[in-house]
PDB file of N, CA and C in Angstrom:
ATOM      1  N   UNK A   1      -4.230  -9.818  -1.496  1.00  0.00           N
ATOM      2  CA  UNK A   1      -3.787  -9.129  -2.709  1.00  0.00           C
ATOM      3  C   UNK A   1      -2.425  -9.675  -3.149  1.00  0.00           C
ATOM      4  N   UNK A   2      -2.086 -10.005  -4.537  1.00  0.00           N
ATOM      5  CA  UNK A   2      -0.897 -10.813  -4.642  1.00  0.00           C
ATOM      6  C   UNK A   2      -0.189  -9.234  -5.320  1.00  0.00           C
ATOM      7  N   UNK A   3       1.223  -9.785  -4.805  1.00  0.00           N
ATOM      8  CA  UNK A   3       2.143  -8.444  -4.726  1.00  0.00           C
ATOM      9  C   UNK A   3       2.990  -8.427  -6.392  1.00  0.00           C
ATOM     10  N   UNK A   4       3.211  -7.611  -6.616  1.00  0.00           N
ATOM     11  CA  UNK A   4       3.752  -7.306  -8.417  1.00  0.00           C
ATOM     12  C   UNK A   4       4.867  -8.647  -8.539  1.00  0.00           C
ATOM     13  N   UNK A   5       5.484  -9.126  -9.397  1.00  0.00           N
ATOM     14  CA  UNK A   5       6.301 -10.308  -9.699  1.00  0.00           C
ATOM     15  C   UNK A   5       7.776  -8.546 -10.750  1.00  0.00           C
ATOM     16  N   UNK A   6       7.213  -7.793 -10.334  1.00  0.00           N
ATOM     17  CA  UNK A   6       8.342  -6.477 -10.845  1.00  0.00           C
ATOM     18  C   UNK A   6       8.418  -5.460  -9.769  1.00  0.00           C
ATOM     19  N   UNK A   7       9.438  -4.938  -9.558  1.00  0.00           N
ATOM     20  CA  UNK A   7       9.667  -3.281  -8.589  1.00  0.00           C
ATOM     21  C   UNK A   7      10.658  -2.731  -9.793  1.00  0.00           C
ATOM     22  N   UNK A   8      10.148  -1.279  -9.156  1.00  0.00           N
ATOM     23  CA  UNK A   8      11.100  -0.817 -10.381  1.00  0.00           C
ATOM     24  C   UNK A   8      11.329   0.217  -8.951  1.00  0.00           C
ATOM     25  N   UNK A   9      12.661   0.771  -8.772  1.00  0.00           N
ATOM     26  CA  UNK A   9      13.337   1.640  -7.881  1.00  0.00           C
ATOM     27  C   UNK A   9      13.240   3.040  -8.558  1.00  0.00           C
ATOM     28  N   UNK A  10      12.567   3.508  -8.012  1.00  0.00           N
ATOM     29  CA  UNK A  10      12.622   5.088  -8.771  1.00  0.00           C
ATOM     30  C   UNK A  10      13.196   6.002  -7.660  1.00  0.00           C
ATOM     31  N   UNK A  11      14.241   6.392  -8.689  1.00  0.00           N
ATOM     32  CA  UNK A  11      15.184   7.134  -7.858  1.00  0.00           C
ATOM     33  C   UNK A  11      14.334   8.588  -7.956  1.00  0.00           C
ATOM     34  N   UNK A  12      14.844   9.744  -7.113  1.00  0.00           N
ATOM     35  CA  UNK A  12      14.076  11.104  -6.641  1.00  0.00           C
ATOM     36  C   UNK A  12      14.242  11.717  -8.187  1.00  0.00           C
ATOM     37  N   UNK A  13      15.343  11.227  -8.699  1.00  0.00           N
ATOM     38  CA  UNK A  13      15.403  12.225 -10.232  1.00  0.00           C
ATOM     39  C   UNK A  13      14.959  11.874 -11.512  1.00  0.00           C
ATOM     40  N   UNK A  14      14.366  12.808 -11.437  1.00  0.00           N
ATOM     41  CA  UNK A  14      13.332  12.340 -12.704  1.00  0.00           C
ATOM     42  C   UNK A  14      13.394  11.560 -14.099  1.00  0.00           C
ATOM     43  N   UNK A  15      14.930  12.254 -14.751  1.00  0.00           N
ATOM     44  CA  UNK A  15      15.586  11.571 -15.964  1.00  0.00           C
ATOM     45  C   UNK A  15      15.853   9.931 -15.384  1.00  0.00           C
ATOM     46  N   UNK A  16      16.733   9.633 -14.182  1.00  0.00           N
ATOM     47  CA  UNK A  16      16.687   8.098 -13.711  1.00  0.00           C
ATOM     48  C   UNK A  16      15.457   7.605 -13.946  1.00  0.00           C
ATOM     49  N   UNK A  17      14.895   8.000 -12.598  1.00  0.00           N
ATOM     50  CA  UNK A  17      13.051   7.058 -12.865  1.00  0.00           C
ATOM     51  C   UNK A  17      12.641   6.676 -13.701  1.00  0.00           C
ATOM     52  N   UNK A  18      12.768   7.700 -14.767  1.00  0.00           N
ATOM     53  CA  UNK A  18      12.066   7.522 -16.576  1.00  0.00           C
ATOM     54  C   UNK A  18      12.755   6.351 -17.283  1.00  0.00           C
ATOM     55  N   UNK A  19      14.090   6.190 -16.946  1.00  0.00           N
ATOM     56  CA  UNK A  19      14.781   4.990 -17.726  1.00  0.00           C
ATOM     57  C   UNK A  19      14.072   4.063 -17.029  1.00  0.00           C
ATOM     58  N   UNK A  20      14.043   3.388 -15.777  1.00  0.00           N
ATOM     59  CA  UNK A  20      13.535   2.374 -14.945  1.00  0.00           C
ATOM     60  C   UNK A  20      12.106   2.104 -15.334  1.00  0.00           C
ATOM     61  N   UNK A  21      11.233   2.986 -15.096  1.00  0.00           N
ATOM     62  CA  UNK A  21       9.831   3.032 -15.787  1.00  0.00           C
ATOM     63  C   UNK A  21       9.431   2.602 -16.996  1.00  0.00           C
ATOM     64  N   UNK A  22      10.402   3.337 -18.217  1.00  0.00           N
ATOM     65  CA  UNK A  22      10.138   3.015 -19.223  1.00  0.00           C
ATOM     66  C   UNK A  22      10.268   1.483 -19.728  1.00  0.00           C
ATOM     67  N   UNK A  23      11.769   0.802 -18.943  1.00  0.00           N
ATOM     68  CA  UNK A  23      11.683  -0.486 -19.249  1.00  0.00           C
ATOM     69  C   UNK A  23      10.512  -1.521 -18.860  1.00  0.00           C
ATOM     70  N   UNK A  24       9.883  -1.172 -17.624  1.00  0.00           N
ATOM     71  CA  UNK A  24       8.885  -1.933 -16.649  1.00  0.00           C
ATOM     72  C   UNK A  24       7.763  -2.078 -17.612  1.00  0.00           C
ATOM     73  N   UNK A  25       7.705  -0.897 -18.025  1.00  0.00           N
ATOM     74  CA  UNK A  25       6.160  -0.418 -18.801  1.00  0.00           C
ATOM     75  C   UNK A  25       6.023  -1.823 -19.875  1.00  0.00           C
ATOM     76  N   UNK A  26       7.620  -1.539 -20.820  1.00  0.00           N
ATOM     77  CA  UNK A  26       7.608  -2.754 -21.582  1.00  0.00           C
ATOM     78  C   UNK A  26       7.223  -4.058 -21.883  1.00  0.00           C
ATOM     79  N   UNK A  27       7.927  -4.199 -20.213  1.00  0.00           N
ATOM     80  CA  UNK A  27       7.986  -5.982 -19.872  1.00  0.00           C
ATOM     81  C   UNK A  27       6.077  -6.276 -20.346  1.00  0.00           C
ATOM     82  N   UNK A  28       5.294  -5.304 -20.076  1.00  0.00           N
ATOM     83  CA  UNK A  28       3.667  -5.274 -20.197  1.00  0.00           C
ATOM     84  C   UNK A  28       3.684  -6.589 -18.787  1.00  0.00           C
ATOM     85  N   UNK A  29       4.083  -6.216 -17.683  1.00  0.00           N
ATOM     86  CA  UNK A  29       3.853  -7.337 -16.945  1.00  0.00           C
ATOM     87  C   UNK A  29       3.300  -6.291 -15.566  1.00  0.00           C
ATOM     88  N   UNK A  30       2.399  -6.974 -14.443  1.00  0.00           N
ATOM     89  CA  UNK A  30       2.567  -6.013 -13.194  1.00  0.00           C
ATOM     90  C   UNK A  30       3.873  -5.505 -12.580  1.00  0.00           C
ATOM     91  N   UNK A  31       3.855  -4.563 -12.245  1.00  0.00           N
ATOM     92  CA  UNK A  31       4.921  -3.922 -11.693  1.00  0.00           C
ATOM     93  C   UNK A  31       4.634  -3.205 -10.386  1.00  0.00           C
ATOM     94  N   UNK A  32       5.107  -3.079  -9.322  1.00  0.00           N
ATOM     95  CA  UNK A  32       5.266  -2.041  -8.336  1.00  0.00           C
ATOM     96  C   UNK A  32       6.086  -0.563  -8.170  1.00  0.00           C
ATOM     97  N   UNK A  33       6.413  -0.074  -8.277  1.00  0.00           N
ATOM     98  CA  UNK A  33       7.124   1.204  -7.985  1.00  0.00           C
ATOM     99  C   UNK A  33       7.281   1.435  -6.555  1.00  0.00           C
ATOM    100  N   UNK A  34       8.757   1.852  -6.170  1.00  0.00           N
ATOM    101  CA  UNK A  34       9.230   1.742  -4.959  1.00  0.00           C
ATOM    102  C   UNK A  34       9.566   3.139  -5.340  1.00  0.00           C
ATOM    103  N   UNK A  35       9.187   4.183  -4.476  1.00  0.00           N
ATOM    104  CA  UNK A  35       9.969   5.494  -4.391  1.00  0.00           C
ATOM    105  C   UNK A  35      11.131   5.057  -3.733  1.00  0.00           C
ATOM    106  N   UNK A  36      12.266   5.682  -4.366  1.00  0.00           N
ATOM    107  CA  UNK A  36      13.601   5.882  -3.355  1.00  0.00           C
ATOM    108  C   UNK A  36      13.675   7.268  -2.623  1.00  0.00           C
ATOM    109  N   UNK A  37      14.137   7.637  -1.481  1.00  0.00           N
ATOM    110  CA  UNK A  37      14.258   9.024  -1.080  1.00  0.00           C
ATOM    111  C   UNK A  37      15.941   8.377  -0.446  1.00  0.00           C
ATOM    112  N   UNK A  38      16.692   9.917  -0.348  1.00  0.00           N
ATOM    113  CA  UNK A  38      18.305   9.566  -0.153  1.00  0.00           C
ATOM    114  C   UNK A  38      18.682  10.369   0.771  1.00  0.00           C
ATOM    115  N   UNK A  39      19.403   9.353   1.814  1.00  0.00           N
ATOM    116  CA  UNK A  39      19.723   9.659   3.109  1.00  0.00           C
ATOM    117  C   UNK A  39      21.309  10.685   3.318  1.00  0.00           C
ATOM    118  N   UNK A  40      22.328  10.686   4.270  1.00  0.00           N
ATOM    119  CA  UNK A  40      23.271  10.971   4.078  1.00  0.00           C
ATOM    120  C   UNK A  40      24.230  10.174   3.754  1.00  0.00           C
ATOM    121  N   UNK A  41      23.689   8.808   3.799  1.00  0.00           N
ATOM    122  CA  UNK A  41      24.714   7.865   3.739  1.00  0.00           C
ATOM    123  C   UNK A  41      25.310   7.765   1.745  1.00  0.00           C
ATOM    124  N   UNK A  42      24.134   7.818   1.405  1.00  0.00           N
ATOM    125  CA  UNK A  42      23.804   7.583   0.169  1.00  0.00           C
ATOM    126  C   UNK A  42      25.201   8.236  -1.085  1.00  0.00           C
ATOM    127  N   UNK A  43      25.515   8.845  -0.216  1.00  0.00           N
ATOM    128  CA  UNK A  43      26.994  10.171  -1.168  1.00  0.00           C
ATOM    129  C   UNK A  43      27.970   8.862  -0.980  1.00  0.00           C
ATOM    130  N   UNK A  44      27.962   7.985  -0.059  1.00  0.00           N
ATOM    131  CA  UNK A  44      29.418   6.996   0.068  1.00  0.00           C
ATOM    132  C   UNK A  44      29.540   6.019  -0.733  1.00  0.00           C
ATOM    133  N   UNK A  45      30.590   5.558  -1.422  1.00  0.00           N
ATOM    134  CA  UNK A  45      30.253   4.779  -2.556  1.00  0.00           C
ATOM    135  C   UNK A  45      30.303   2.953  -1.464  1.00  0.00           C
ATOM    136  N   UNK A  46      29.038   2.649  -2.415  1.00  0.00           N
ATOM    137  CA  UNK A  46      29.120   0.803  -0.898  1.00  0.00           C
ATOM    138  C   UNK A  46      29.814   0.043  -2.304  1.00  0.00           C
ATOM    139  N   UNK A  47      30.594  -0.794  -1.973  1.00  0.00           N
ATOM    140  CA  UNK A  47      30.983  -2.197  -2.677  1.00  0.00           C
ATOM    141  C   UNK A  47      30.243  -3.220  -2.694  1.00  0.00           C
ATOM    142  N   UNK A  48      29.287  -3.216  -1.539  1.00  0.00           N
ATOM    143  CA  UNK A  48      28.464  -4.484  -1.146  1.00  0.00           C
ATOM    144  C   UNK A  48      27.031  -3.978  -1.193  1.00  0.00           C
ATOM    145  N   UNK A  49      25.843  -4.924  -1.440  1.00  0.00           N
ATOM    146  CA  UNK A  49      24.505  -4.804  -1.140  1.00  0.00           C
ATOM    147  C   UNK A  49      23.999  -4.105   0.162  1.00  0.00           C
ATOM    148  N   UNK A  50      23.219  -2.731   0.280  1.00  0.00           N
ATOM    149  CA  UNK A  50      22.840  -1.984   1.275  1.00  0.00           C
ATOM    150  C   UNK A  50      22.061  -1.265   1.267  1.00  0.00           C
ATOM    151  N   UNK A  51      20.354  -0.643   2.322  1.00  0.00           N
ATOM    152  CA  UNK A  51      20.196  -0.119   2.062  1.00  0.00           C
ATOM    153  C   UNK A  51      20.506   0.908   3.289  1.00  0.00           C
ATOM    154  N   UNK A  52      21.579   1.271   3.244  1.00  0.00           N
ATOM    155  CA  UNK A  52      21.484   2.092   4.169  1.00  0.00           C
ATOM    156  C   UNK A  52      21.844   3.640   3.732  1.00  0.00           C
ATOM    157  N   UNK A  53      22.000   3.920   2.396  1.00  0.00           N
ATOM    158  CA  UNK A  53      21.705   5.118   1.390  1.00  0.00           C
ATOM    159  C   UNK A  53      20.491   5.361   2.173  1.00  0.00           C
ATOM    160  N   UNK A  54      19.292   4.963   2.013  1.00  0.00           N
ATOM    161  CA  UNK A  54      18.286   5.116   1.703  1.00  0.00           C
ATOM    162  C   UNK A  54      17.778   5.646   3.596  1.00  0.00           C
ATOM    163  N   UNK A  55      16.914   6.749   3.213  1.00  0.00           N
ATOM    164  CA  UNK A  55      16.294   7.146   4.171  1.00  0.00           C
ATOM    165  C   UNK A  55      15.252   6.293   5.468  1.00  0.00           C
ATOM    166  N   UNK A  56      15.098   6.310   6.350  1.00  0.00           N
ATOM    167  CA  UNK A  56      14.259   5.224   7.267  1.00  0.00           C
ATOM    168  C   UNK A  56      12.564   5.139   6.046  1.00  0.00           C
ATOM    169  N   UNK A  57      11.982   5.989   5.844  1.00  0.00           N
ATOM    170  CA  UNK A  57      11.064   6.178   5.554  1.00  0.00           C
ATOM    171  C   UNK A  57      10.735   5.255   3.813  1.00  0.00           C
ATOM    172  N   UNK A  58      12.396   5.201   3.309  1.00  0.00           N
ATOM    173  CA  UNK A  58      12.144   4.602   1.998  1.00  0.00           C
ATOM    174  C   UNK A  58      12.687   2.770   2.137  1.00  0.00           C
ATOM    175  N   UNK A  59      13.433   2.479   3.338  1.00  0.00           N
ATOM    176  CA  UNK A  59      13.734   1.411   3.533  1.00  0.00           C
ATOM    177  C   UNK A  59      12.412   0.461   3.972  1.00  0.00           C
ATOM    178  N   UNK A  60      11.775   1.354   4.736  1.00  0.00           N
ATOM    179  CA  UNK A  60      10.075   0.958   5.174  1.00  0.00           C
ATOM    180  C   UNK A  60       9.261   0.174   3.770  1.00  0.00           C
ATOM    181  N   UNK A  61       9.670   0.659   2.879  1.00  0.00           N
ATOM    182  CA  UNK A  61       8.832   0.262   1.951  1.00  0.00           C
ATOM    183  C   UNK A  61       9.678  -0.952   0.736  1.00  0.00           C
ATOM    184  N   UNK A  62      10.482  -1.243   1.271  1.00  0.00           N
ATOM    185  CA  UNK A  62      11.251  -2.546   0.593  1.00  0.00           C
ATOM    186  C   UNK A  62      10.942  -3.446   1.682  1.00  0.00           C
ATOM    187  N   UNK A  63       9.863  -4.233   1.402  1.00  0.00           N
ATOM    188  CA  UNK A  63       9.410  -5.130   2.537  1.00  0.00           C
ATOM    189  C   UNK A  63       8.751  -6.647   1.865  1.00  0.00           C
ATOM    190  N   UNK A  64       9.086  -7.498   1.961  1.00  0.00           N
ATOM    191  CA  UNK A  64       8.109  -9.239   1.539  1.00  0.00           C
ATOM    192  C   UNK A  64       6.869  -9.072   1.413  1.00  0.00           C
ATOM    193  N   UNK A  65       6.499  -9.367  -0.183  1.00  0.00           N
ATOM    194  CA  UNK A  65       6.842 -10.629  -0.737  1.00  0.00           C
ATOM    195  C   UNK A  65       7.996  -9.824  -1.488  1.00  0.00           C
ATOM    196  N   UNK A  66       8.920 -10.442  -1.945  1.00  0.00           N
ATOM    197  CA  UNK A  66       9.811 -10.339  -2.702  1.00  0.00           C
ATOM    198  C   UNK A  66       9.994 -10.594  -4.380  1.00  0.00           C
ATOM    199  N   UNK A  67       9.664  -9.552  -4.544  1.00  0.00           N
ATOM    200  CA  UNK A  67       9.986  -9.775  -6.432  1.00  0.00           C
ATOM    201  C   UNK A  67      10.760 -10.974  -7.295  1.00  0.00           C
ATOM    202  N   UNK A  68      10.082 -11.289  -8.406  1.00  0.00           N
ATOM    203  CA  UNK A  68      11.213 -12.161  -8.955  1.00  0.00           C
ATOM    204  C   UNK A  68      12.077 -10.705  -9.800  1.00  0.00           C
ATOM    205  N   UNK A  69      11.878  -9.701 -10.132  1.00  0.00           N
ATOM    206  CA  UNK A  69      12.477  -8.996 -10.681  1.00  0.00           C
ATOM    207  C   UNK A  69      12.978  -7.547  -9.900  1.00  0.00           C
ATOM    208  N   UNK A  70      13.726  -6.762  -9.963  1.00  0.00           N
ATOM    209  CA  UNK A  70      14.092  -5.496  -9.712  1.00  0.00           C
ATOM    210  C   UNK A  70      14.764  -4.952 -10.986  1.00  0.00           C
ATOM    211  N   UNK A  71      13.487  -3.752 -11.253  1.00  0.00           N
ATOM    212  CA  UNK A  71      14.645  -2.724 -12.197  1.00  0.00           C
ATOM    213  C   UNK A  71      15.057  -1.756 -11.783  1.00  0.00           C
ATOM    214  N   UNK A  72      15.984  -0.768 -12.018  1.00  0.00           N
ATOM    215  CA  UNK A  72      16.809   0.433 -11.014  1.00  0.00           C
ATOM    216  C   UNK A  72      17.263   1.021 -12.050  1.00  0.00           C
ATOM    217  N   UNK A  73      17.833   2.710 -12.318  1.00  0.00           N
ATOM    218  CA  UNK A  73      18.889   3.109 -13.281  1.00  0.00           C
ATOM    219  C   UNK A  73      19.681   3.619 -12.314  1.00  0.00           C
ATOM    220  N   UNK A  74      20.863   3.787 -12.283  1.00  0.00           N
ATOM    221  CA  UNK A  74      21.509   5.069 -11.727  1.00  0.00           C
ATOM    222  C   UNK A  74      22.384   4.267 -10.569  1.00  0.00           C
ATOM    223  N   UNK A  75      23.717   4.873 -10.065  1.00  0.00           N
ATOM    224  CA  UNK A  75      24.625   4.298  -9.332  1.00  0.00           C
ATOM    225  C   UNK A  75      24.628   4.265  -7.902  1.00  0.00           C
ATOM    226  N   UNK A  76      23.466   5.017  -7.111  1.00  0.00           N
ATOM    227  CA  UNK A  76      22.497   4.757  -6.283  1.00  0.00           C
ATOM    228  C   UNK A  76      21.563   3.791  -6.124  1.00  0.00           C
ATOM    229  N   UNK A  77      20.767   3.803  -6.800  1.00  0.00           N
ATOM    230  CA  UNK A  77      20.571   2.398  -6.870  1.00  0.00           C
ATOM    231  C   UNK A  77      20.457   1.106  -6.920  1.00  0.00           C
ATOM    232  N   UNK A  78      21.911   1.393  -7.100  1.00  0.00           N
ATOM    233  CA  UNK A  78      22.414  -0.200  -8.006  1.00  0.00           C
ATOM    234  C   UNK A  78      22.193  -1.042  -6.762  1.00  0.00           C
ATOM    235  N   UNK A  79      23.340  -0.804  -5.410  1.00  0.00           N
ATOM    236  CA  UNK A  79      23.234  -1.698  -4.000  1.00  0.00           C
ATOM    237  C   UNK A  79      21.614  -1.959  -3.301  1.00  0.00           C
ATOM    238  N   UNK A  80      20.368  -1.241  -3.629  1.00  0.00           N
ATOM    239  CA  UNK A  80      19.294  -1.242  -3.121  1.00  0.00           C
ATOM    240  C   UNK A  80      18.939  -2.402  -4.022  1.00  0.00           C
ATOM    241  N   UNK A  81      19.281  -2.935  -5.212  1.00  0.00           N
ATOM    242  CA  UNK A  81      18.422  -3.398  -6.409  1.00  0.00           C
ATOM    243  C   UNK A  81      18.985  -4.550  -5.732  1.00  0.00           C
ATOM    244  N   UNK A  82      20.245  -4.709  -5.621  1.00  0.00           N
ATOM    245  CA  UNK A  82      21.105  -6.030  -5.487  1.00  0.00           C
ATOM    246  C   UNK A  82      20.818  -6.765  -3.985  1.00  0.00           C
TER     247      UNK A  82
END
């Protein structure tokens, strides 16, 4: 099965997701959807690329092949996308 060439990060809140979604929908290209779920780490602001916001259960599912694209909304997100 060849894997989406899009992820879109959908964060737990609904207004986020909808921005992320809505752009994906656009592209009219395949897409994947990655639920995000948010750990305790997730309240600390990172400077650098991490997912360690992210719960064991939602890191499980950011796994190869690797997208040429990631879309994300929201300031949670941003280090998971990057």
């Amino acid at each position: 099965m060849m894997e989406a060439p899009v992820w879109v990060l959908a964060d737990p809140r609904a207004g986020t997701a909808a921005q992320a979604l809505g752009i994906a929908e656009r592209l009219e290209a395949p897409f994947r959807t990655v639920t995000l779920e948010w750990g305790p780490l997730a309240k600390l602001p990172w400077p650098w690329p991490t997912l360690a916001g992210l719960t064991p259960q939602a890191r499980a599912r950011i796994v190869p092949p690797w997208p040429r694209l990631v879309i994300s909304a929201g300031r949670r997100a941003a280090p998971v996308a990057l």
